[in-house]
C-alpha atoms as a PDB file:
ATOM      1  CA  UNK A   1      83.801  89.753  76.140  1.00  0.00           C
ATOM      2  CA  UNK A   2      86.780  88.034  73.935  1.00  0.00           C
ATOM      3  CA  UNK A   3      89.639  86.684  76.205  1.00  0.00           C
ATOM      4  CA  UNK A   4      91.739  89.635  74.351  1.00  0.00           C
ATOM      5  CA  UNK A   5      89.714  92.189  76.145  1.00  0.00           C
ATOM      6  CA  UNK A   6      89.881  90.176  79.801  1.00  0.00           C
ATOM      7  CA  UNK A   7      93.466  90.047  79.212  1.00  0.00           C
ATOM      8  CA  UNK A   8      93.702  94.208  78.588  1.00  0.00           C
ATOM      9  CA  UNK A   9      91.377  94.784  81.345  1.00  0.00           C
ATOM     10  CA  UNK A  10      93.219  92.767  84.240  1.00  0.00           C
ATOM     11  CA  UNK A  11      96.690  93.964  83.205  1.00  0.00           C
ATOM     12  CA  UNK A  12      95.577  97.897  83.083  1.00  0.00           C
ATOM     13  CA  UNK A  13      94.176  96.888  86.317  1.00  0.00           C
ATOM     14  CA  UNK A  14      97.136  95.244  87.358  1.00  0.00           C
ATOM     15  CA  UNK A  15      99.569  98.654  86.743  1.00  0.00           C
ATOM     16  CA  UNK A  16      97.214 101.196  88.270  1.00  0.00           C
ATOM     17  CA  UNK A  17      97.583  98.569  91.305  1.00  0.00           C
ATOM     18  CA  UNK A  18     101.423  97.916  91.053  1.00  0.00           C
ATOM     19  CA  UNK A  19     101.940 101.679  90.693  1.00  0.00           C
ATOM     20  CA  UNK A  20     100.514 102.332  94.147  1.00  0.00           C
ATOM     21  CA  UNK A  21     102.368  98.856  96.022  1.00  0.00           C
ATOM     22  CA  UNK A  22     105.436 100.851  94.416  1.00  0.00           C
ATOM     23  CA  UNK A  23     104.440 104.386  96.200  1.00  0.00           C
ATOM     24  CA  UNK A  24     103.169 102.393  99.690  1.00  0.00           C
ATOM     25  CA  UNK A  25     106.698 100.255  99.888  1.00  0.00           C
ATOM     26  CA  UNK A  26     108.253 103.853  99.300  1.00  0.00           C
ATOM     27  CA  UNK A  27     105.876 105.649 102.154  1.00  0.00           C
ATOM     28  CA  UNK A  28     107.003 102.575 104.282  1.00  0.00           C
ATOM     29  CA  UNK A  29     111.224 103.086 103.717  1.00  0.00           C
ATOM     30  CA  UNK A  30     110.588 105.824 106.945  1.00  0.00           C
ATOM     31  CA  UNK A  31     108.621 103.371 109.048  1.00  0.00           C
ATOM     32  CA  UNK A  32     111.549 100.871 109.294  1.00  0.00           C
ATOM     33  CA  UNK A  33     113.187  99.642 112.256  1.00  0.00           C
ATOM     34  CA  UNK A  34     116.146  98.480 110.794  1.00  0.00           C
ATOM     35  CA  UNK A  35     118.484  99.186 108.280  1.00  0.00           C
ATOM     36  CA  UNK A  36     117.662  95.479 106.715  1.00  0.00           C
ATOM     37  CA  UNK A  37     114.527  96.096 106.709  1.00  0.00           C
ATOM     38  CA  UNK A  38     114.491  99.589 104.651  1.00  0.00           C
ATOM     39  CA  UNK A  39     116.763  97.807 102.189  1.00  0.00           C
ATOM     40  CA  UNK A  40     114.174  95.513 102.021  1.00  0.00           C
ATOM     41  CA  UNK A  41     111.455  97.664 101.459  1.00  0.00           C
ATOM     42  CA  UNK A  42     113.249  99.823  99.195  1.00  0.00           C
ATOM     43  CA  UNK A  43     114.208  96.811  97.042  1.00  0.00           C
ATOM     44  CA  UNK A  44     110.446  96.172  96.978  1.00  0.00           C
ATOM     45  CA  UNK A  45     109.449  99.414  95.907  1.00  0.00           C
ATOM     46  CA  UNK A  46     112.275  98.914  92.765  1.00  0.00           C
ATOM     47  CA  UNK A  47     110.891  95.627  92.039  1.00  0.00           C
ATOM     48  CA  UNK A  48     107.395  97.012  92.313  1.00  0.00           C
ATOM     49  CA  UNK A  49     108.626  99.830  89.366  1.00  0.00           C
ATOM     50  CA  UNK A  50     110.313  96.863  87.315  1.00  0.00           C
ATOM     51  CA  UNK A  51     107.402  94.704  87.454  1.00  0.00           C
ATOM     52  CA  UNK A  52     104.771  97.990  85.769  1.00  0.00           C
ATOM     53  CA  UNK A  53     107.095  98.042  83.391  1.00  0.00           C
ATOM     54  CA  UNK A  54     106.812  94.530  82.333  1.00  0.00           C
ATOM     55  CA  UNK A  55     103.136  94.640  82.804  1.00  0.00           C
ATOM     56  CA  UNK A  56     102.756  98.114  80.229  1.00  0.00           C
ATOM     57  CA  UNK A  57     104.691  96.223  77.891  1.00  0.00           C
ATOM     58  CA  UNK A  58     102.407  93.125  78.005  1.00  0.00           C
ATOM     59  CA  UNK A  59      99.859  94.974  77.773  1.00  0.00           C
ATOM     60  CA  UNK A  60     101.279  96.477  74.634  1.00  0.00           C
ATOM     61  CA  UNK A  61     101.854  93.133  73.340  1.00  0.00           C
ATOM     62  CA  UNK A  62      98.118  92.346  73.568  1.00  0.00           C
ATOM     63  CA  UNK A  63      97.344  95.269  71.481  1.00  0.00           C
ATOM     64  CA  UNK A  64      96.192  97.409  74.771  1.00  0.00           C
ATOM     65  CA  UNK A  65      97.546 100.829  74.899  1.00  0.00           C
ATOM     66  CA  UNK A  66      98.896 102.182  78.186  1.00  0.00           C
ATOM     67  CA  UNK A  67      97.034 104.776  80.508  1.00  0.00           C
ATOM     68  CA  UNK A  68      98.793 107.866  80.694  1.00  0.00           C
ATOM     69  CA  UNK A  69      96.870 108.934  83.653  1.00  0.00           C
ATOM     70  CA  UNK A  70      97.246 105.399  85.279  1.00  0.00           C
ATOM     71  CA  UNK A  71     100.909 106.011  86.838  1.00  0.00           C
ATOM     72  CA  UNK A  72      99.720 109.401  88.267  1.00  0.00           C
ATOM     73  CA  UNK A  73      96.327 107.384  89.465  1.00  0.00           C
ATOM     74  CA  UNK A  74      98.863 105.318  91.308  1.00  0.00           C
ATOM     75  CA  UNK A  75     100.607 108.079  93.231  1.00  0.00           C
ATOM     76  CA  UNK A  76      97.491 109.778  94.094  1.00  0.00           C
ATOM     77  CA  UNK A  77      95.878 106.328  95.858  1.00  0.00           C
ATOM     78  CA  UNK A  78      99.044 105.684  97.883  1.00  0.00           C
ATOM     79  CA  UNK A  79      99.061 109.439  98.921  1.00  0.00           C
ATOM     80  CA  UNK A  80      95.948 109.486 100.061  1.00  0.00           C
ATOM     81  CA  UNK A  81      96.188 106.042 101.702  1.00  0.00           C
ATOM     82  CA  UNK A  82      99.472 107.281 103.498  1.00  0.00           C
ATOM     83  CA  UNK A  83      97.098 110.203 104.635  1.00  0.00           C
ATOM     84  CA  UNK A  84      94.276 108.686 105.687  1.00  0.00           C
ATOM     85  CA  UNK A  85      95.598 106.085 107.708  1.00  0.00           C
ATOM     86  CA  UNK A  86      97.434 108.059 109.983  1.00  0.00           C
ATOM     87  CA  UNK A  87      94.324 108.451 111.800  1.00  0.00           C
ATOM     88  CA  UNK A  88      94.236 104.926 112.827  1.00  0.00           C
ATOM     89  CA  UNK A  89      96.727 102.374 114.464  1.00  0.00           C
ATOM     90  CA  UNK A  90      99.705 100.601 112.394  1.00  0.00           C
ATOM     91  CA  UNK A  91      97.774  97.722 112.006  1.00  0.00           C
ATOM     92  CA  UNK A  92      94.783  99.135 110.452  1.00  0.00           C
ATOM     93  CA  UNK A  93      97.683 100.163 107.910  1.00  0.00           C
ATOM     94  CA  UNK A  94      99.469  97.152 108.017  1.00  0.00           C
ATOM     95  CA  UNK A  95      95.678  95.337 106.930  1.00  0.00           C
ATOM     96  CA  UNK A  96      95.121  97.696 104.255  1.00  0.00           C
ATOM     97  CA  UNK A  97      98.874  96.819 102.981  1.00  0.00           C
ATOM     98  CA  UNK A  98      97.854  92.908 103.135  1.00  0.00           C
ATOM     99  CA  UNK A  99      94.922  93.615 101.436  1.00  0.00           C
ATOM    100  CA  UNK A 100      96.260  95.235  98.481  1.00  0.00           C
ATOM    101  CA  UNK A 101      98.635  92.398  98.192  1.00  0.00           C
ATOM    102  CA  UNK A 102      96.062  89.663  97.794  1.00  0.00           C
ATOM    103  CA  UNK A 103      94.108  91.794  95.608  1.00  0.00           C
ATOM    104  CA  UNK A 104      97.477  91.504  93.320  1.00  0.00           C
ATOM    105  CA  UNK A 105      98.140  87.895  94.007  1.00  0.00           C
ATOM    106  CA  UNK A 106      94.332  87.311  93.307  1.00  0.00           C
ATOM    107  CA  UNK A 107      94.211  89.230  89.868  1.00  0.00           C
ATOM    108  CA  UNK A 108      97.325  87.063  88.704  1.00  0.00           C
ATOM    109  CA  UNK A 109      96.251  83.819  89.253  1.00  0.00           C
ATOM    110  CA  UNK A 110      93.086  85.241  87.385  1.00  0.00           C
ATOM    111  CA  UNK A 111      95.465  86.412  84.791  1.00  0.00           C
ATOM    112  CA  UNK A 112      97.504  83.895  84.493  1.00  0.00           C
ATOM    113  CA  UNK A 113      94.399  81.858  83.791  1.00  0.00           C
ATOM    114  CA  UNK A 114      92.985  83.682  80.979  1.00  0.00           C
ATOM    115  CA  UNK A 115      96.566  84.086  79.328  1.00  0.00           C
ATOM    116  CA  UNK A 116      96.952  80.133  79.101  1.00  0.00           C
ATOM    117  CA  UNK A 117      93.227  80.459  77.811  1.00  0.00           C
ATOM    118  CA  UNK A 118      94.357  82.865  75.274  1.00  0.00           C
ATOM    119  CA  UNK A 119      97.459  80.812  74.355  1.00  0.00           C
ATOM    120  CA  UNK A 120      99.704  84.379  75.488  1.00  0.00           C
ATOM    121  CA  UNK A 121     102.616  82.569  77.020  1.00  0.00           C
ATOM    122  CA  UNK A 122     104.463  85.588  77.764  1.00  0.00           C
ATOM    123  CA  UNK A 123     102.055  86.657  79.543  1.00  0.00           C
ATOM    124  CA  UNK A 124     101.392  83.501  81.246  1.00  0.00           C
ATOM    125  CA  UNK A 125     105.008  83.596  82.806  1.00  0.00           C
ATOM    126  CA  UNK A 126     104.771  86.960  83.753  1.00  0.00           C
ATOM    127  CA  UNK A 127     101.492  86.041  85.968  1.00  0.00           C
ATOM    128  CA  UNK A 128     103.467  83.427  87.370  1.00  0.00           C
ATOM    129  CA  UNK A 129     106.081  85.966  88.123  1.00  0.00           C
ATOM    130  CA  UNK A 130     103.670  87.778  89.671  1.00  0.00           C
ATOM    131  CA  UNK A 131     101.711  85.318  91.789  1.00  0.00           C
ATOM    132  CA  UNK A 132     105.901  84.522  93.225  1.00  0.00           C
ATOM    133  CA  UNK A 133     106.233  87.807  94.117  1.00  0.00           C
ATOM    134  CA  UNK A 134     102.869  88.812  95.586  1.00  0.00           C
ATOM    135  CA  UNK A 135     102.824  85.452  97.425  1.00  0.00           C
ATOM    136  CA  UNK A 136     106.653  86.458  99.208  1.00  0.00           C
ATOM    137  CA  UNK A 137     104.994  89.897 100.015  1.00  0.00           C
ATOM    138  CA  UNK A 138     101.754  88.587 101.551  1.00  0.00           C
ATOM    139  CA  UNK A 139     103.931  86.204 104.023  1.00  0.00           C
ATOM    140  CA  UNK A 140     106.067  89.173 104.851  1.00  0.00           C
ATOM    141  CA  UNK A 141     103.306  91.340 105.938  1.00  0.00           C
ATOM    142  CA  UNK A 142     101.748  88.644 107.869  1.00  0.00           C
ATOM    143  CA  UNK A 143     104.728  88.090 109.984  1.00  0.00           C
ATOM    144  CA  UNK A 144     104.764  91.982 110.847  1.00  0.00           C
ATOM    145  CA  UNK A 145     101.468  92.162 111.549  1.00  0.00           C
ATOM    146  CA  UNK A 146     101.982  88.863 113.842  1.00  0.00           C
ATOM    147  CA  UNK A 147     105.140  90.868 114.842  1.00  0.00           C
ATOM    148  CA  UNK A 148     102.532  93.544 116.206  1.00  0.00           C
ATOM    149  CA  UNK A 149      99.922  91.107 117.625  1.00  0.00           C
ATOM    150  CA  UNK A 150     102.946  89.728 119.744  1.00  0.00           C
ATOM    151  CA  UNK A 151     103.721  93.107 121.054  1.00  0.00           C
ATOM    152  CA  UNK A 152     106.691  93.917 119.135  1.00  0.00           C
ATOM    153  CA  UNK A 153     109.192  95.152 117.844  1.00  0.00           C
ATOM    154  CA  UNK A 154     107.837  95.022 114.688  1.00  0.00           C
ATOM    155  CA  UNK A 155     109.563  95.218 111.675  1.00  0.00           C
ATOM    156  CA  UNK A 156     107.871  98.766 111.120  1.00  0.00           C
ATOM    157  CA  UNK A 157     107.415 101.346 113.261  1.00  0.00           C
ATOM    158  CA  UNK A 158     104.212 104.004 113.905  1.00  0.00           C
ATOM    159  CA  UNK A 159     104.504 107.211 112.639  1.00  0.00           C
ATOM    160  CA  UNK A 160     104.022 109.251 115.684  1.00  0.00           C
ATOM    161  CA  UNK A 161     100.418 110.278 114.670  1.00  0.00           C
ATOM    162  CA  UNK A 162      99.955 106.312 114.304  1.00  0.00           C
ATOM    163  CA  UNK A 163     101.519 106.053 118.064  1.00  0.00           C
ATOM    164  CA  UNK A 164      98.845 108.344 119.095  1.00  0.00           C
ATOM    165  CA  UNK A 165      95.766 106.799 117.429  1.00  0.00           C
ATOM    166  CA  UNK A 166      96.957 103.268 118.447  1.00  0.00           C
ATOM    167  CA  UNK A 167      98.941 103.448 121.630  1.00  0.00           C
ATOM    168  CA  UNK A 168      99.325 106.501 123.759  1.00  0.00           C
ATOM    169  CA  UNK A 169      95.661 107.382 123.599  1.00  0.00           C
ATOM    170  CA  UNK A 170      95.027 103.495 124.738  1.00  0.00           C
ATOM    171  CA  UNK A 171      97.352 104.020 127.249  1.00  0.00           C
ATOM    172  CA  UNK A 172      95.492 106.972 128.770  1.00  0.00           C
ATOM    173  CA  UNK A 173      91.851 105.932 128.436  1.00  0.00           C
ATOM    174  CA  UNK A 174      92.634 102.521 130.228  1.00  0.00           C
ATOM    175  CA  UNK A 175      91.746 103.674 133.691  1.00  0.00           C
ATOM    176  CA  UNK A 176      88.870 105.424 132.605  1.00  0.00           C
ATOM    177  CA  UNK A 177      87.651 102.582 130.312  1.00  0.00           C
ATOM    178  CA  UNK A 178      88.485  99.384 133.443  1.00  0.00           C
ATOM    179  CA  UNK A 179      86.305 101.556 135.582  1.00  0.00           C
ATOM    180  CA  UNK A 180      83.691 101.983 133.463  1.00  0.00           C
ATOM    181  CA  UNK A 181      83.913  98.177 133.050  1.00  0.00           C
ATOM    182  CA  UNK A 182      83.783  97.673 136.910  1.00  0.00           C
ATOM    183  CA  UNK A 183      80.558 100.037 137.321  1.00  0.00           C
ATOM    184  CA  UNK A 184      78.757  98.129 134.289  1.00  0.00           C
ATOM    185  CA  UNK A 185      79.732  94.672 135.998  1.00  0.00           C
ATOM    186  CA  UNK A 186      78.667  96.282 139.151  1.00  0.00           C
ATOM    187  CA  UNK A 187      75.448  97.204 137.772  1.00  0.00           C
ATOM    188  CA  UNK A 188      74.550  94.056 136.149  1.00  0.00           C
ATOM    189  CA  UNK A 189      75.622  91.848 139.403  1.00  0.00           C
ATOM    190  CA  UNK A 190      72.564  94.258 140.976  1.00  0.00           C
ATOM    191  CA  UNK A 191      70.173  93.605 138.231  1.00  0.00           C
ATOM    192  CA  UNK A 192      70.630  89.526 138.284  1.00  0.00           C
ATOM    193  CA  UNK A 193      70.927  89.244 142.290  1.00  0.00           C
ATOM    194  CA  UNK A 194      68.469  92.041 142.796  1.00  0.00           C
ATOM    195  CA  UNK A 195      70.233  93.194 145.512  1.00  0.00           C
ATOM    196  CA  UNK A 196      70.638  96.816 147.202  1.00  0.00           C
ATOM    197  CA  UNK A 197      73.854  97.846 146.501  1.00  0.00           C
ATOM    198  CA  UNK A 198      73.209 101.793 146.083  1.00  0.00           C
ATOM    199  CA  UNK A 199      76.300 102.302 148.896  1.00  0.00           C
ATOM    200  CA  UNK A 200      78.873  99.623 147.329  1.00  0.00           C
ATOM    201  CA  UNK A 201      78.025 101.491 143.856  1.00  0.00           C
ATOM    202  CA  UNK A 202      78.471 104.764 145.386  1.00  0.00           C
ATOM    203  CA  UNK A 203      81.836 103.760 146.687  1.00  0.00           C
ATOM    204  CA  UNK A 204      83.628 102.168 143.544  1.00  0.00           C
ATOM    205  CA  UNK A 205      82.513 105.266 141.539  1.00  0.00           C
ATOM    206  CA  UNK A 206      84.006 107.374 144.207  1.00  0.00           C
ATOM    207  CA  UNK A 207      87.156 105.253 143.884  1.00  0.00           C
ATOM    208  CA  UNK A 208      86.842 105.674 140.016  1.00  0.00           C
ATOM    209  CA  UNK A 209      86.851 109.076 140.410  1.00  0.00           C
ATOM    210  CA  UNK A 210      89.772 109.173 142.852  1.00  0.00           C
ATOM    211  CA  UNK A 211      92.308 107.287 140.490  1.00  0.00           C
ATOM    212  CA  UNK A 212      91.550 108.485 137.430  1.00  0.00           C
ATOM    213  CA  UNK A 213      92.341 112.023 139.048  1.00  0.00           C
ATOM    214  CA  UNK A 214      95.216 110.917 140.288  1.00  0.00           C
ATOM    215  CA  UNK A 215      96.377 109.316 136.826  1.00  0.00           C
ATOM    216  CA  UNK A 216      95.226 112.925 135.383  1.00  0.00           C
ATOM    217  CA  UNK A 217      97.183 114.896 137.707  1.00  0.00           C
ATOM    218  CA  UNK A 218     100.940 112.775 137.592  1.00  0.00           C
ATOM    219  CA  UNK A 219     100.549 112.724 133.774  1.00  0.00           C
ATOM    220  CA  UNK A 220     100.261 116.602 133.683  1.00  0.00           C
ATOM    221  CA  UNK A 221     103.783 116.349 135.977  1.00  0.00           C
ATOM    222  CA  UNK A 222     105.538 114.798 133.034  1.00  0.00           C
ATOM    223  CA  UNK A 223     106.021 111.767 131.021  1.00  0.00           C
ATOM    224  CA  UNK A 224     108.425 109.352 132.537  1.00  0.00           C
ATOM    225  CA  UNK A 225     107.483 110.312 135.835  1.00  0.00           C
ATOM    226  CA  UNK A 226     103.809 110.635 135.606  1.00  0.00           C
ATOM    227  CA  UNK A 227     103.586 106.952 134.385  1.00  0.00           C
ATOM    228  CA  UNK A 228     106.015 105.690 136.810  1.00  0.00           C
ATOM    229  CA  UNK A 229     103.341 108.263 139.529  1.00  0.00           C
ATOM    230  CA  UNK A 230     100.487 106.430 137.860  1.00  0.00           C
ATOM    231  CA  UNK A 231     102.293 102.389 138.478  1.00  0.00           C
ATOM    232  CA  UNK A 232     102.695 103.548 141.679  1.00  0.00           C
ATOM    233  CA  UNK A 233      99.348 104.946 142.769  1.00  0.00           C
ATOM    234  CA  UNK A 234      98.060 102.575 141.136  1.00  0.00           C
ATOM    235  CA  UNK A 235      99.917  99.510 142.863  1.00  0.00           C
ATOM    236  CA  UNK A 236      98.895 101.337 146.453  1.00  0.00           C
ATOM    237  CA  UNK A 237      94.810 101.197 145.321  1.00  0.00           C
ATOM    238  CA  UNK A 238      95.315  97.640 144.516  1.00  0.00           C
ATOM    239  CA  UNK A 239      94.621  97.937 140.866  1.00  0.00           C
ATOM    240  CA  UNK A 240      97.108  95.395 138.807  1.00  0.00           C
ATOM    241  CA  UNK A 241      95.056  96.507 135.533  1.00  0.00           C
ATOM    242  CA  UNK A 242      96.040  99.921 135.641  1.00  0.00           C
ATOM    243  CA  UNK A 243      99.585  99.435 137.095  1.00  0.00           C
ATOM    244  CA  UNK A 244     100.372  96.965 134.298  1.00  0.00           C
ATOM    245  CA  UNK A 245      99.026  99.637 131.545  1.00  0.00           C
ATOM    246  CA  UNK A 246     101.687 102.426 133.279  1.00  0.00           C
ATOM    247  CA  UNK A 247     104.233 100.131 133.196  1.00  0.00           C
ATOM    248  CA  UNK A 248     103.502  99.019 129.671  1.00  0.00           C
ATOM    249  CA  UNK A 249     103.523 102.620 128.454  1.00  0.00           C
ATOM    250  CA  UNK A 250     107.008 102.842 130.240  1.00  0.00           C
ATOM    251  CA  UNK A 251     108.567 100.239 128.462  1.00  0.00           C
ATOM    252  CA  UNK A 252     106.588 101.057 125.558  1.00  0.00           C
ATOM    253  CA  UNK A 253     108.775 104.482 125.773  1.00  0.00           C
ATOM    254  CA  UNK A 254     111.876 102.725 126.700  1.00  0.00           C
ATOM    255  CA  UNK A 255     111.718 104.535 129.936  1.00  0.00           C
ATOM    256  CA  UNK A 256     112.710 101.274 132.596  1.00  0.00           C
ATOM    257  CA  UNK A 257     115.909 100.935 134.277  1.00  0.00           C
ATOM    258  CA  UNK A 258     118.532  98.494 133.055  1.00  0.00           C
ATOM    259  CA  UNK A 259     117.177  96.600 136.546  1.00  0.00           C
ATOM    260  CA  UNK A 260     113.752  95.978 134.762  1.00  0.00           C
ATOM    261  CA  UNK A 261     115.462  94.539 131.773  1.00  0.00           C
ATOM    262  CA  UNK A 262     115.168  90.475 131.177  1.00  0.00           C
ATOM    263  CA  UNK A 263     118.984  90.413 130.623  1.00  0.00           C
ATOM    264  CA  UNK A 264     120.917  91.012 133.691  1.00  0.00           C
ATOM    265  CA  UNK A 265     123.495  93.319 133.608  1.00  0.00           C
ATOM    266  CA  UNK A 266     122.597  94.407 130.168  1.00  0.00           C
ATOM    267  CA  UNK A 267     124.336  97.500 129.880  1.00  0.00           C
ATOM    268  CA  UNK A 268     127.788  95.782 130.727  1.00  0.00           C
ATOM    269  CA  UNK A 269     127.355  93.287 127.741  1.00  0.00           C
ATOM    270  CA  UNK A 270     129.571  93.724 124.710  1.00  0.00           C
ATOM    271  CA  UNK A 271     127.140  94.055 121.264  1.00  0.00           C
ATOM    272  CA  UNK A 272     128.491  90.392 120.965  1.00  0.00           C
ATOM    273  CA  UNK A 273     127.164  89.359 124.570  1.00  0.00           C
ATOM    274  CA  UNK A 274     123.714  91.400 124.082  1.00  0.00           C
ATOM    275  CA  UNK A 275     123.167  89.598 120.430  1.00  0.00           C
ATOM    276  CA  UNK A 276     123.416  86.203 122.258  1.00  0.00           C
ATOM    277  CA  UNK A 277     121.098  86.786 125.118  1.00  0.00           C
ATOM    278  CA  UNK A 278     118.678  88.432 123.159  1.00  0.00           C
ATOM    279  CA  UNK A 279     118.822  84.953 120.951  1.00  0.00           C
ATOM    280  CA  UNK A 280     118.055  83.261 124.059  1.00  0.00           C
ATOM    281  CA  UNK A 281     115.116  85.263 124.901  1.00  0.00           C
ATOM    282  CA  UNK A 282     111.317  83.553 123.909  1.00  0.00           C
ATOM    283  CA  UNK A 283     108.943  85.667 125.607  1.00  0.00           C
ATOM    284  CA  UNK A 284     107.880  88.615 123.023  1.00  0.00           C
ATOM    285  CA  UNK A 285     107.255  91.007 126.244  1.00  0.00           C
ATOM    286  CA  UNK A 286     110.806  90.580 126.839  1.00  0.00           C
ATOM    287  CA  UNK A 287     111.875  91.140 123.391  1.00  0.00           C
ATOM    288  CA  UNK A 288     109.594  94.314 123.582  1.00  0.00           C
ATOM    289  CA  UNK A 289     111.384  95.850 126.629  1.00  0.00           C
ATOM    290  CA  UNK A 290     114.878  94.931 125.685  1.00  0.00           C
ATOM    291  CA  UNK A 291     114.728  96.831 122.411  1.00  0.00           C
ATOM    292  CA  UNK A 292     113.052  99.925 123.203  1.00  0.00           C
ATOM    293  CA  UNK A 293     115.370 100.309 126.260  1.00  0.00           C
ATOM    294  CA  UNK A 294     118.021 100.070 123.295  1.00  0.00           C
ATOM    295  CA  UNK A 295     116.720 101.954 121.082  1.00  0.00           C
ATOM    296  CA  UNK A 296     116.240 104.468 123.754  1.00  0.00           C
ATOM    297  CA  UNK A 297     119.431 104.632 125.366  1.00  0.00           C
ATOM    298  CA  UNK A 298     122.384 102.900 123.359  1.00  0.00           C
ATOM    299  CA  UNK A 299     120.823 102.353 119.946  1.00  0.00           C
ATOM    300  CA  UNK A 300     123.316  99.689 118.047  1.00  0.00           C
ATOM    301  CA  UNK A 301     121.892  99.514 114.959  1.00  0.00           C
ATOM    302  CA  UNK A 302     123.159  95.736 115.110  1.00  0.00           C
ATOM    303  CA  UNK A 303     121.669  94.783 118.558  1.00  0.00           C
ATOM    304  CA  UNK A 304     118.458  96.338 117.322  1.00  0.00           C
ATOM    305  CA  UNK A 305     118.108  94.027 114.241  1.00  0.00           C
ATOM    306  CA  UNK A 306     119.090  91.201 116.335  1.00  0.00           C
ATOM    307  CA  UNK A 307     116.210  92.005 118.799  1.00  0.00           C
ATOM    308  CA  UNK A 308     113.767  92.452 116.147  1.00  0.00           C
ATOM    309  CA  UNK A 309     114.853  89.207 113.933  1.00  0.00           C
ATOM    310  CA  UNK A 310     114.596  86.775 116.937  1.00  0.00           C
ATOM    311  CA  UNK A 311     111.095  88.646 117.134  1.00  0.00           C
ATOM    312  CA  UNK A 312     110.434  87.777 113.833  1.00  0.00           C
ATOM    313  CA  UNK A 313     111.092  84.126 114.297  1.00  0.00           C
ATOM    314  CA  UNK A 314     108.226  83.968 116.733  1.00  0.00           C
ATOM    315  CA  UNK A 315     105.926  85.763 114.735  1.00  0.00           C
ATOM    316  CA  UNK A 316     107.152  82.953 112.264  1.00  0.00           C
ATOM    317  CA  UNK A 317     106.324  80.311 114.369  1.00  0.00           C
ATOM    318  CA  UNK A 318     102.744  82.480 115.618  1.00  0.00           C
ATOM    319  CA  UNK A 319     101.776  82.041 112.021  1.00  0.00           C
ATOM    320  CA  UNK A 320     102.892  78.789 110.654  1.00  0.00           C
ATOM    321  CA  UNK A 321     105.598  80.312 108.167  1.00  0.00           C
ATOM    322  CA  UNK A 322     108.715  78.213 108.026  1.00  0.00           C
ATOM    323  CA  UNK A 323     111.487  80.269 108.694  1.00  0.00           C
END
């Protein structure tokens, strides 16, 4: 295969691929947290339409002719990808992003190799435009996705299917799933010591039984007050695991007191005052709380971005990316 027909090949490839990044940055504008950051993403998605249009004219310069259906192709993929993944956490989205941005960055290094083979150098300097712009958008997603690991807030936000697949249903199956953990350790400890535990098994599945009723029952009662139900129960069996999980879901909700909140006497503070505390705060936990209680109960747009910028800066630091 001549060089010519590499070069055709890879930049075809290379709009059918820059047509969906254009339709997944567009799917994304209603996942952001912040009014930056759906500028951000909507400059993307522009930039994403600019740069197919340099690539079909490349490709035109090569003596390729454009796909017709390629553009619709596009559409279709990030459709179905938007579909599809709401049936799994953020992050499994958030991965699938990342990968489809290395799979760009990778096919214009390749690209920009065969054009310097070639001796295209307009299409040399558009690769290198590329491999820029693919490289910005692979460090970006790796900070949100670090963002995530942390524990938020992320630059994105779940869809509320998302929530479901990666939070709430976590949230609910935890005191099933730490029992089932402490019957299996249970069980093993009998198998290595060989010992006759048949009435210490009896009881802990008894117990099992007990809380994860109990957790059943408040959460029927309703949500704030089930979960706070649960942390307490919870707390009065002596389980931390499960009591930590409630609370976590509370927070997660932004349903905790302004008492609970790292800041002290947060909801006296000026937008001014909260900005400046929240700078001060390092632990992502407390970064977390702070802006779903926000987000929940005051919402300043400007306190939020704050919040989720110093977030950023750890996630940052998590990953190695200078700020």
């Amino acid at each position: 295969m001549t060089h010519n027909n590499k070069l055709i090949n890879q930049l075809r490839a290379l709009v059918l691929l820059t047509q969906t990044e254009e339709q997944v940055a567009r799917t994304r504008i209603s996942q952001a947290r912040t009014d930056a950051v759906r500028k951000e993403l909507t400059q993307n998605a522009d930039n994403a339409a600019k740069r197919s249009l340099e690539i079909t004219e490349a490709l035109r310069s090569v003596g390729g002719v454009p796909d017709v259906v390629t553009p619709a192709i596009g559409r279709l993929s990030a459709t179905l990808k938007a579909t599809f993944e709401q049936a799994a956490p953020l992050e499994e989205a958030l991965l699938t992003d990342l990968q489809l941005e290395h799979q760009l960055h990778d096919r214009a290094t390749y690209l920009k190799v065969l054009a310097e083979q070639a001796e295209e150098t307009k299409v040399r300097r558009l690769a290198e435009k590329l491999i820029v712009a693919h490289e910005a958008t692979v460090e970006w997603l790796t900070v949100v996705l670090a963002e995530e690991a942390l524990g938020g807030p992320a630059a994105l936000v779940a869809t509320p299917v998302q929530k479901v697949a990666g939070g709430v249903a976590r949230a609910v199956n935890a005191p099933v799933r730490f029992w089932a953990n402490t019957v299996n350790n249970t069980v093993d400890t009998v198998k290595q010591a060989g010992e006759q535990t048949s009435e210490r098994f009896t009881a802990v599945t008894e117990r099992a039984s007990a809380l994860t009723d109990a957790v059943r029952e408040t959460l029927a009662a309703g949500r704030g007050a089930s979960l706070k139900r649960a942390e307490q129960v919870a707390d009065r069996e002596g389980n931390k695991d499960v009591a930590k999980t409630a609370k976590a879901a509370r927070e997660e909700l932004g349903d905790v007191t302004a008492d609970e909140l790292p800041i002290k006497k947060y909801d006296d503070l000026t937008v001014a005052d909260a900005i400046k505390a929240i700078k001060g705060l390092k632990e992502p936990k407390d970064l977390h709380v702070v802006i779903h209680y926000e987000e929940a109960n005051k919402n300043r747009s400007s306190v939020v971005s704050a919040t989720q910028t110093q977030l950023a800066d750890l996630a940052k630091e998590a990953v190695g990316v200078s700020s």
